[in-house]
Every structure is written in C-alpha cells, then in structure tokens.
PDB file of N, CA and C in Angstrom:
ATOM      1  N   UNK A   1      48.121-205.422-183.916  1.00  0.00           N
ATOM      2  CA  UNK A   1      49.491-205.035-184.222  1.00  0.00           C
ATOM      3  C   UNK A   1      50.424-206.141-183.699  1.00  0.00           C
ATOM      4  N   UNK A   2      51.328-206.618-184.924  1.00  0.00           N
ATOM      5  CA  UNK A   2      52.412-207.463-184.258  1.00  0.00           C
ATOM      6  C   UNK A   2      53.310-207.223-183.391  1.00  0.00           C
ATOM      7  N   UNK A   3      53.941-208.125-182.209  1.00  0.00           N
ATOM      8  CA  UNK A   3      54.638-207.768-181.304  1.00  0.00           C
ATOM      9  C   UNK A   3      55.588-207.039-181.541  1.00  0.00           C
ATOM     10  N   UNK A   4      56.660-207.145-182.700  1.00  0.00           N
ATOM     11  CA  UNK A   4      57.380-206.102-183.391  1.00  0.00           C
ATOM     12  C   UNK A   4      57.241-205.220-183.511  1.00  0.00           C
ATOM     13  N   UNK A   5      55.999-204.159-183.783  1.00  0.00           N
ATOM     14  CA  UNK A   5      55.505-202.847-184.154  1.00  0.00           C
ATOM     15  C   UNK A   5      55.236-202.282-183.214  1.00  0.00           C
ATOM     16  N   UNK A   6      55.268-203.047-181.866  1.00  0.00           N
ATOM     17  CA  UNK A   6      54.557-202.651-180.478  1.00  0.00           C
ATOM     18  C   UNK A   6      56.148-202.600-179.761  1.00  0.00           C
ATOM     19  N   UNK A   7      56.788-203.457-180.301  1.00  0.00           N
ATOM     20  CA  UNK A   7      58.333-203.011-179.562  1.00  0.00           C
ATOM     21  C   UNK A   7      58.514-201.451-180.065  1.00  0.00           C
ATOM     22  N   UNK A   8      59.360-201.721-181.417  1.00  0.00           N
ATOM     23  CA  UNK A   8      58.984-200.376-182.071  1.00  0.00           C
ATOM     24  C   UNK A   8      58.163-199.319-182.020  1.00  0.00           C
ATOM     25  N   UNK A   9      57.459-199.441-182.250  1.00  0.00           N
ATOM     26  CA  UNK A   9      56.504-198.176-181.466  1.00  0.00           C
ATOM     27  C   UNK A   9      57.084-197.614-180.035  1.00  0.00           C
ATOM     28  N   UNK A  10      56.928-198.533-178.595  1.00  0.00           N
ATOM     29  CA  UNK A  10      57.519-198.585-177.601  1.00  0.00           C
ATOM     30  C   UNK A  10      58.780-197.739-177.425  1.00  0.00           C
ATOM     31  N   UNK A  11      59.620-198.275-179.049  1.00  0.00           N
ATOM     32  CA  UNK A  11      61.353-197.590-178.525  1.00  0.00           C
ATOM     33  C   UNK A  11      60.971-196.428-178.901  1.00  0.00           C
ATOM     34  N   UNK A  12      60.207-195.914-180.483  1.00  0.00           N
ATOM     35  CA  UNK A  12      60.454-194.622-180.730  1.00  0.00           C
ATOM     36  C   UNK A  12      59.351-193.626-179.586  1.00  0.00           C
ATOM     37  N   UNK A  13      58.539-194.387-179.056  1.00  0.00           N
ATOM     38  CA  UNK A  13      57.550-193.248-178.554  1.00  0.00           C
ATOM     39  C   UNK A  13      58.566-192.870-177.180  1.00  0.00           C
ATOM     40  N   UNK A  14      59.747-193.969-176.678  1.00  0.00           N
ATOM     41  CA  UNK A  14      60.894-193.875-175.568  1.00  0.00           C
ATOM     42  C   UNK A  14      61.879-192.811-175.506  1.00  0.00           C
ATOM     43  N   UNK A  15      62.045-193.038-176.937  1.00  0.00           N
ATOM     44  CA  UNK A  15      63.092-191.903-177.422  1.00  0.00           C
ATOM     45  C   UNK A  15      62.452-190.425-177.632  1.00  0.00           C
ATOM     46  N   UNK A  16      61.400-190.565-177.979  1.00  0.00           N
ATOM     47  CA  UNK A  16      60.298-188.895-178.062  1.00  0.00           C
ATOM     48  C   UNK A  16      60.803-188.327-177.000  1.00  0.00           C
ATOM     49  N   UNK A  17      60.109-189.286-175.862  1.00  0.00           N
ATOM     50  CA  UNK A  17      59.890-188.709-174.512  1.00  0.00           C
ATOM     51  C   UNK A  17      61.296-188.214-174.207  1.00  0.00           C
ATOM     52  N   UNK A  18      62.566-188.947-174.213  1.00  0.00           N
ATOM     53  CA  UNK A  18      63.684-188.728-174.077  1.00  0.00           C
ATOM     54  C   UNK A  18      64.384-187.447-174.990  1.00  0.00           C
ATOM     55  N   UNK A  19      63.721-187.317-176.028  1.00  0.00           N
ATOM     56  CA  UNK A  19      64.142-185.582-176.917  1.00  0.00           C
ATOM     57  C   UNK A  19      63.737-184.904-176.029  1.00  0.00           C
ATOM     58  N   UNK A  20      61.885-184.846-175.461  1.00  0.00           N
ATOM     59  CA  UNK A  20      61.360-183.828-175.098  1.00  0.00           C
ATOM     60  C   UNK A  20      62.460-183.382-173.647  1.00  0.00           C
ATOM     61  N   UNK A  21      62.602-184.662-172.934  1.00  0.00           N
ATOM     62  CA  UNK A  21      63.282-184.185-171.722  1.00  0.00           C
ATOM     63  C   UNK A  21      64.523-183.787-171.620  1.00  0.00           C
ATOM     64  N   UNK A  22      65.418-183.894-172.523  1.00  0.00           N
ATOM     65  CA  UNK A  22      66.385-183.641-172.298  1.00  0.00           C
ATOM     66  C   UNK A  22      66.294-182.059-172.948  1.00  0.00           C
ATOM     67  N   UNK A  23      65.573-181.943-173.766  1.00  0.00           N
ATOM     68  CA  UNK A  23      65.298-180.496-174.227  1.00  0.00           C
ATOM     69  C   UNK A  23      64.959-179.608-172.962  1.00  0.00           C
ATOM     70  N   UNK A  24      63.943-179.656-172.475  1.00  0.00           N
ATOM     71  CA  UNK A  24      63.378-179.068-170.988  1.00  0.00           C
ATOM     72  C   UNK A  24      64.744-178.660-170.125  1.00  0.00           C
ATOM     73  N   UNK A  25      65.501-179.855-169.644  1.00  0.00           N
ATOM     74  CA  UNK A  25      67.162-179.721-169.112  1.00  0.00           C
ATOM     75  C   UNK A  25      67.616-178.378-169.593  1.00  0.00           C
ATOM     76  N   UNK A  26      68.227-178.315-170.905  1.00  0.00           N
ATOM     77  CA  UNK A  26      68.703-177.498-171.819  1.00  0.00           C
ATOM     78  C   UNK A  26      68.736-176.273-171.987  1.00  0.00           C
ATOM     79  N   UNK A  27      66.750-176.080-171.818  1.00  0.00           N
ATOM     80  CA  UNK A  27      66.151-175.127-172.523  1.00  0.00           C
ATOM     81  C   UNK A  27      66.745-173.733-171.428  1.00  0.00           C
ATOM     82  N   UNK A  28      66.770-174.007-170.257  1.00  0.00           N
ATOM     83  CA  UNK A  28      67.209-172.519-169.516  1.00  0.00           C
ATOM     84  C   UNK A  28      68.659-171.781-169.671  1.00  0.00           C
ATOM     85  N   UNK A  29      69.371-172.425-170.382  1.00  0.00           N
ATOM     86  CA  UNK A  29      70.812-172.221-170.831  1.00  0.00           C
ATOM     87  C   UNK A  29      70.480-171.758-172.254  1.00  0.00           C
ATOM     88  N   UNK A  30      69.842-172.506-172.623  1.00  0.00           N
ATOM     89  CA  UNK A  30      69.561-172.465-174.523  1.00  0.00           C
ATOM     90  C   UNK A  30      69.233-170.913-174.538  1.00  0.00           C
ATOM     91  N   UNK A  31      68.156-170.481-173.990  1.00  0.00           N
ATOM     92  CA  UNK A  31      67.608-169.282-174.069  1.00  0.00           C
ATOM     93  C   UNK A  31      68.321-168.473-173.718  1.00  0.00           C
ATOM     94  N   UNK A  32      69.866-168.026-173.493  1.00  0.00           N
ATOM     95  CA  UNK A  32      70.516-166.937-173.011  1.00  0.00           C
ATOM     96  C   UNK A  32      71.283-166.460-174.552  1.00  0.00           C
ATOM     97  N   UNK A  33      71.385-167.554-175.542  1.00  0.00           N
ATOM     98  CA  UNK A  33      71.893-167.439-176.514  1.00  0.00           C
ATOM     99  C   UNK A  33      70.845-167.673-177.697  1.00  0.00           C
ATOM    100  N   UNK A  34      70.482-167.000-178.387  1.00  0.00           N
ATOM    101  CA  UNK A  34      69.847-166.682-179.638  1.00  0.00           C
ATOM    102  C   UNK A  34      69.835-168.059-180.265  1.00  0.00           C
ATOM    103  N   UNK A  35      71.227-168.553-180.841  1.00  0.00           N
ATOM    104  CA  UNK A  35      71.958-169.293-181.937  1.00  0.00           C
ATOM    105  C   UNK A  35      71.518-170.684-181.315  1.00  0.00           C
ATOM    106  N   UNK A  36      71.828-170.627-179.824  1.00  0.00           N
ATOM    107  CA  UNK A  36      71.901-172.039-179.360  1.00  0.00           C
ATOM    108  C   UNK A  36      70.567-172.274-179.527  1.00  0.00           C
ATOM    109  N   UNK A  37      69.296-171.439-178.661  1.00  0.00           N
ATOM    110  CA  UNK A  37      68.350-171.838-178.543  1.00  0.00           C
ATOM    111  C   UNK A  37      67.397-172.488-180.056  1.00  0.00           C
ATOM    112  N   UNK A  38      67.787-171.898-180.991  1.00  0.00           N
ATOM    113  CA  UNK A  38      67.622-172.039-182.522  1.00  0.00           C
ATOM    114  C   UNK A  38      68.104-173.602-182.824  1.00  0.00           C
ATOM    115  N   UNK A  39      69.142-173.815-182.412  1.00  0.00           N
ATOM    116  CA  UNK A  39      69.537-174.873-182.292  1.00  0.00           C
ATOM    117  C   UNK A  39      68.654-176.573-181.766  1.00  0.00           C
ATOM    118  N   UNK A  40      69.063-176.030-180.149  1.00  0.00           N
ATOM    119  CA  UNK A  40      68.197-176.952-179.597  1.00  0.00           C
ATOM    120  C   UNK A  40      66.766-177.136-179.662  1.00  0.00           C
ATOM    121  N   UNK A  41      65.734-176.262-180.610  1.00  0.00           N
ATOM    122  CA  UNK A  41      64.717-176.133-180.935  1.00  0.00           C
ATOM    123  C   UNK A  41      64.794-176.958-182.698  1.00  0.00           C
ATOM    124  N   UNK A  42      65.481-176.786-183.200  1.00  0.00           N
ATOM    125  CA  UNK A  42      65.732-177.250-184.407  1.00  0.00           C
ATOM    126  C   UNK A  42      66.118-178.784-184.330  1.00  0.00           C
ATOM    127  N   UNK A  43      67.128-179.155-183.289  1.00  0.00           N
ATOM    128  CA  UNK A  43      67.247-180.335-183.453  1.00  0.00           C
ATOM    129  C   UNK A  43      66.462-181.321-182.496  1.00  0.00           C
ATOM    130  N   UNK A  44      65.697-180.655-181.607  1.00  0.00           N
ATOM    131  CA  UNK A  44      64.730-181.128-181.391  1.00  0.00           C
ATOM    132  C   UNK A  44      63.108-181.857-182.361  1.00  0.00           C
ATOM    133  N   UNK A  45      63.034-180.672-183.207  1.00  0.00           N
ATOM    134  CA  UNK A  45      62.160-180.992-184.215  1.00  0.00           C
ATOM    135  C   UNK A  45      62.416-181.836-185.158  1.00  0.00           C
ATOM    136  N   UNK A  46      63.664-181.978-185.693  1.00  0.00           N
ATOM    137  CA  UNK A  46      64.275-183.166-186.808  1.00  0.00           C
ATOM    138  C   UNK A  46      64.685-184.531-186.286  1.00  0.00           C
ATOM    139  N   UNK A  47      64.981-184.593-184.756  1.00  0.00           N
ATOM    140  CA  UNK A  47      64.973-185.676-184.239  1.00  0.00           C
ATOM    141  C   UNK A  47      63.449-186.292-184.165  1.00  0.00           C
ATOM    142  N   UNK A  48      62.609-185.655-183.470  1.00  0.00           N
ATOM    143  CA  UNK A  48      61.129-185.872-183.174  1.00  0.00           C
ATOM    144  C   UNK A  48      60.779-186.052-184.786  1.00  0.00           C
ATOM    145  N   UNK A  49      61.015-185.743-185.627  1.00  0.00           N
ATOM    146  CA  UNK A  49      60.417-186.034-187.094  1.00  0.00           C
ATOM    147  C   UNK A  49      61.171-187.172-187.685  1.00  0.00           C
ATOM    148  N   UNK A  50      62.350-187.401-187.658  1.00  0.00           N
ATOM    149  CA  UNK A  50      62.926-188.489-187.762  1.00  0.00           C
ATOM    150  C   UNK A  50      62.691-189.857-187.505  1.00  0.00           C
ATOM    151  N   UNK A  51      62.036-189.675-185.897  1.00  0.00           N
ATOM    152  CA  UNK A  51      61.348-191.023-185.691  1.00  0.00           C
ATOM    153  C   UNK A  51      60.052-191.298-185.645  1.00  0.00           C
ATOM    154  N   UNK A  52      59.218-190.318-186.196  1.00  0.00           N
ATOM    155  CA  UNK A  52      58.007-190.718-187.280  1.00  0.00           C
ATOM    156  C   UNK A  52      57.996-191.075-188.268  1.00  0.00           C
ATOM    157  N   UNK A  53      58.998-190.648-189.213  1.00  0.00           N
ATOM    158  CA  UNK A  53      59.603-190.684-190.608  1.00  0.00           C
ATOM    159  C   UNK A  53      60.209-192.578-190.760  1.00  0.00           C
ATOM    160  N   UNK A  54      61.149-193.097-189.049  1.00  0.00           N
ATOM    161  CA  UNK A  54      60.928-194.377-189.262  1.00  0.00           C
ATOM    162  C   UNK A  54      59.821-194.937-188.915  1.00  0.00           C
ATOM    163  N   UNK A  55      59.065-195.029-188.120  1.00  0.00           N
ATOM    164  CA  UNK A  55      58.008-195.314-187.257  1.00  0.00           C
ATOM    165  C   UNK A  55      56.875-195.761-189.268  1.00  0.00           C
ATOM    166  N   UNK A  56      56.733-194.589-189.637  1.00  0.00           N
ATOM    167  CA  UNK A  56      55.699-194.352-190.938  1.00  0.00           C
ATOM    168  C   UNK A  56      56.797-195.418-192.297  1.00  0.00           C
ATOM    169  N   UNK A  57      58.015-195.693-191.960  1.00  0.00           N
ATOM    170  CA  UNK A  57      58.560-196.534-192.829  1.00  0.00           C
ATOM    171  C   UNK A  57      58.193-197.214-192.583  1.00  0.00           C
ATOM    172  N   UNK A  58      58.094-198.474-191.168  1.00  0.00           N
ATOM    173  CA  UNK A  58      58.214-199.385-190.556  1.00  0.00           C
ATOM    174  C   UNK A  58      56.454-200.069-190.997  1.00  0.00           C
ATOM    175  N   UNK A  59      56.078-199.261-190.842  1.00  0.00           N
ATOM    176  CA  UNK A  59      54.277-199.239-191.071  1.00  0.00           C
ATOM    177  C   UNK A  59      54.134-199.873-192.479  1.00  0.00           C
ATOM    178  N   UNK A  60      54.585-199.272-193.017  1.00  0.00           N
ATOM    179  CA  UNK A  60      54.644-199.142-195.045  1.00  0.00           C
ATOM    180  C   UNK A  60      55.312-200.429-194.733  1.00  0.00           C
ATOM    181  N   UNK A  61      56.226-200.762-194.492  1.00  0.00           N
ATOM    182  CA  UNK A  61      57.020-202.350-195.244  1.00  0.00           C
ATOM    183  C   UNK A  61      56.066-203.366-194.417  1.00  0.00           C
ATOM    184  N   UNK A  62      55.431-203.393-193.210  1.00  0.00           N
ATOM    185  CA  UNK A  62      54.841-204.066-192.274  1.00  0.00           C
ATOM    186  C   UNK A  62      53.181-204.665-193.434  1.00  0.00           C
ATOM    187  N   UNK A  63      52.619-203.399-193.942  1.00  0.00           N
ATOM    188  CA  UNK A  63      51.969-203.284-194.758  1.00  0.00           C
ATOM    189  C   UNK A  63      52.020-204.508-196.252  1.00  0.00           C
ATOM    190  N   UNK A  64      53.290-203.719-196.314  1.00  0.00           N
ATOM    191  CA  UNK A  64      53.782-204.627-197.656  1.00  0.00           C
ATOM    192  C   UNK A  64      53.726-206.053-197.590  1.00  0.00           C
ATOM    193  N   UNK A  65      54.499-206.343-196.457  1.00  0.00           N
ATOM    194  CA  UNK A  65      54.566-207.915-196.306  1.00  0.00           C
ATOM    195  C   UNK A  65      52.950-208.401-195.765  1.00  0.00           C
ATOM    196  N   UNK A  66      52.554-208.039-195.414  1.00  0.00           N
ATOM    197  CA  UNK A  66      50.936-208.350-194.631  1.00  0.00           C
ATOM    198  C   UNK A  66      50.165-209.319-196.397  1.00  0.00           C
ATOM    199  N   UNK A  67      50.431-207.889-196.874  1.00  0.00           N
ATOM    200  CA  UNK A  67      49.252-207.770-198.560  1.00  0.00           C
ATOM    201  C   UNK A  67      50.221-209.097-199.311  1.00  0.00           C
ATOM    202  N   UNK A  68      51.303-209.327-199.364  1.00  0.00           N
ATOM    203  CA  UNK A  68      52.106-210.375-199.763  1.00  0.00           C
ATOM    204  C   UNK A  68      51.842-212.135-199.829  1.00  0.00           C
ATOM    205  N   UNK A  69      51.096-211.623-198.216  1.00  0.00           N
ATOM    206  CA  UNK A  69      50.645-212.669-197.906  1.00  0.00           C
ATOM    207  C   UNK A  69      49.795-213.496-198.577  1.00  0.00           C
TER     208      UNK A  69
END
C-alpha cells in the first residue's frame, strides 16, 4: 500500500475512533431523551459509514490509476 492510502487510512480509522468516543461522552445524557439518543446513534452510524464510503472511493480511484499504468 502506498504511503498515501496508509495516511488515509490512518486519518479515517482516527476519526472512527474519535465518533466512537465522543459518542461514549454523550451516550449518558443521550439516553434520558428518546429523540436525542436516536439521534446520536444515527449520526453516529452515517458518520462511521461515511468514512468507509470515502476510504472504499479512495481504494477504487487508487485502483484505477494502478491498472492505467
């Protein structure tokens, strides 16, 4: 893997960790309210999918240019 994909990789697997924790923070407040907790569970999951969604772009064009070659 090129040094690029290993940065990348690096930031999004940084930022995971950083959803999960700041969720954990959250979560004992979240849970007193129905709506919120729905919330911070929801945007937890679309963030965390988001940066697979680039992560699996990044792969595909990395790909592209490789076979180009």
């Amino acid at each position: 893997m090129r040094l690029t994909s290993r940065l990348k990789a690096a930031g999004y697997l940084t930022s995971m960790v950083s959803v999960c924790l700041l969720g954990v923070v959250a979560w004992k407040s979240a849970t007193k309210d129905p709506v919120l907790l729905a919330c911070l569970i929801g945007g937890m999951i679309t963030s965390l999918l988001g940066m697979e969604l680039r992560w699996r772009s990044h792969r595909v064009q990395q790909k592209r240019k490789d076979s180009a070659r």
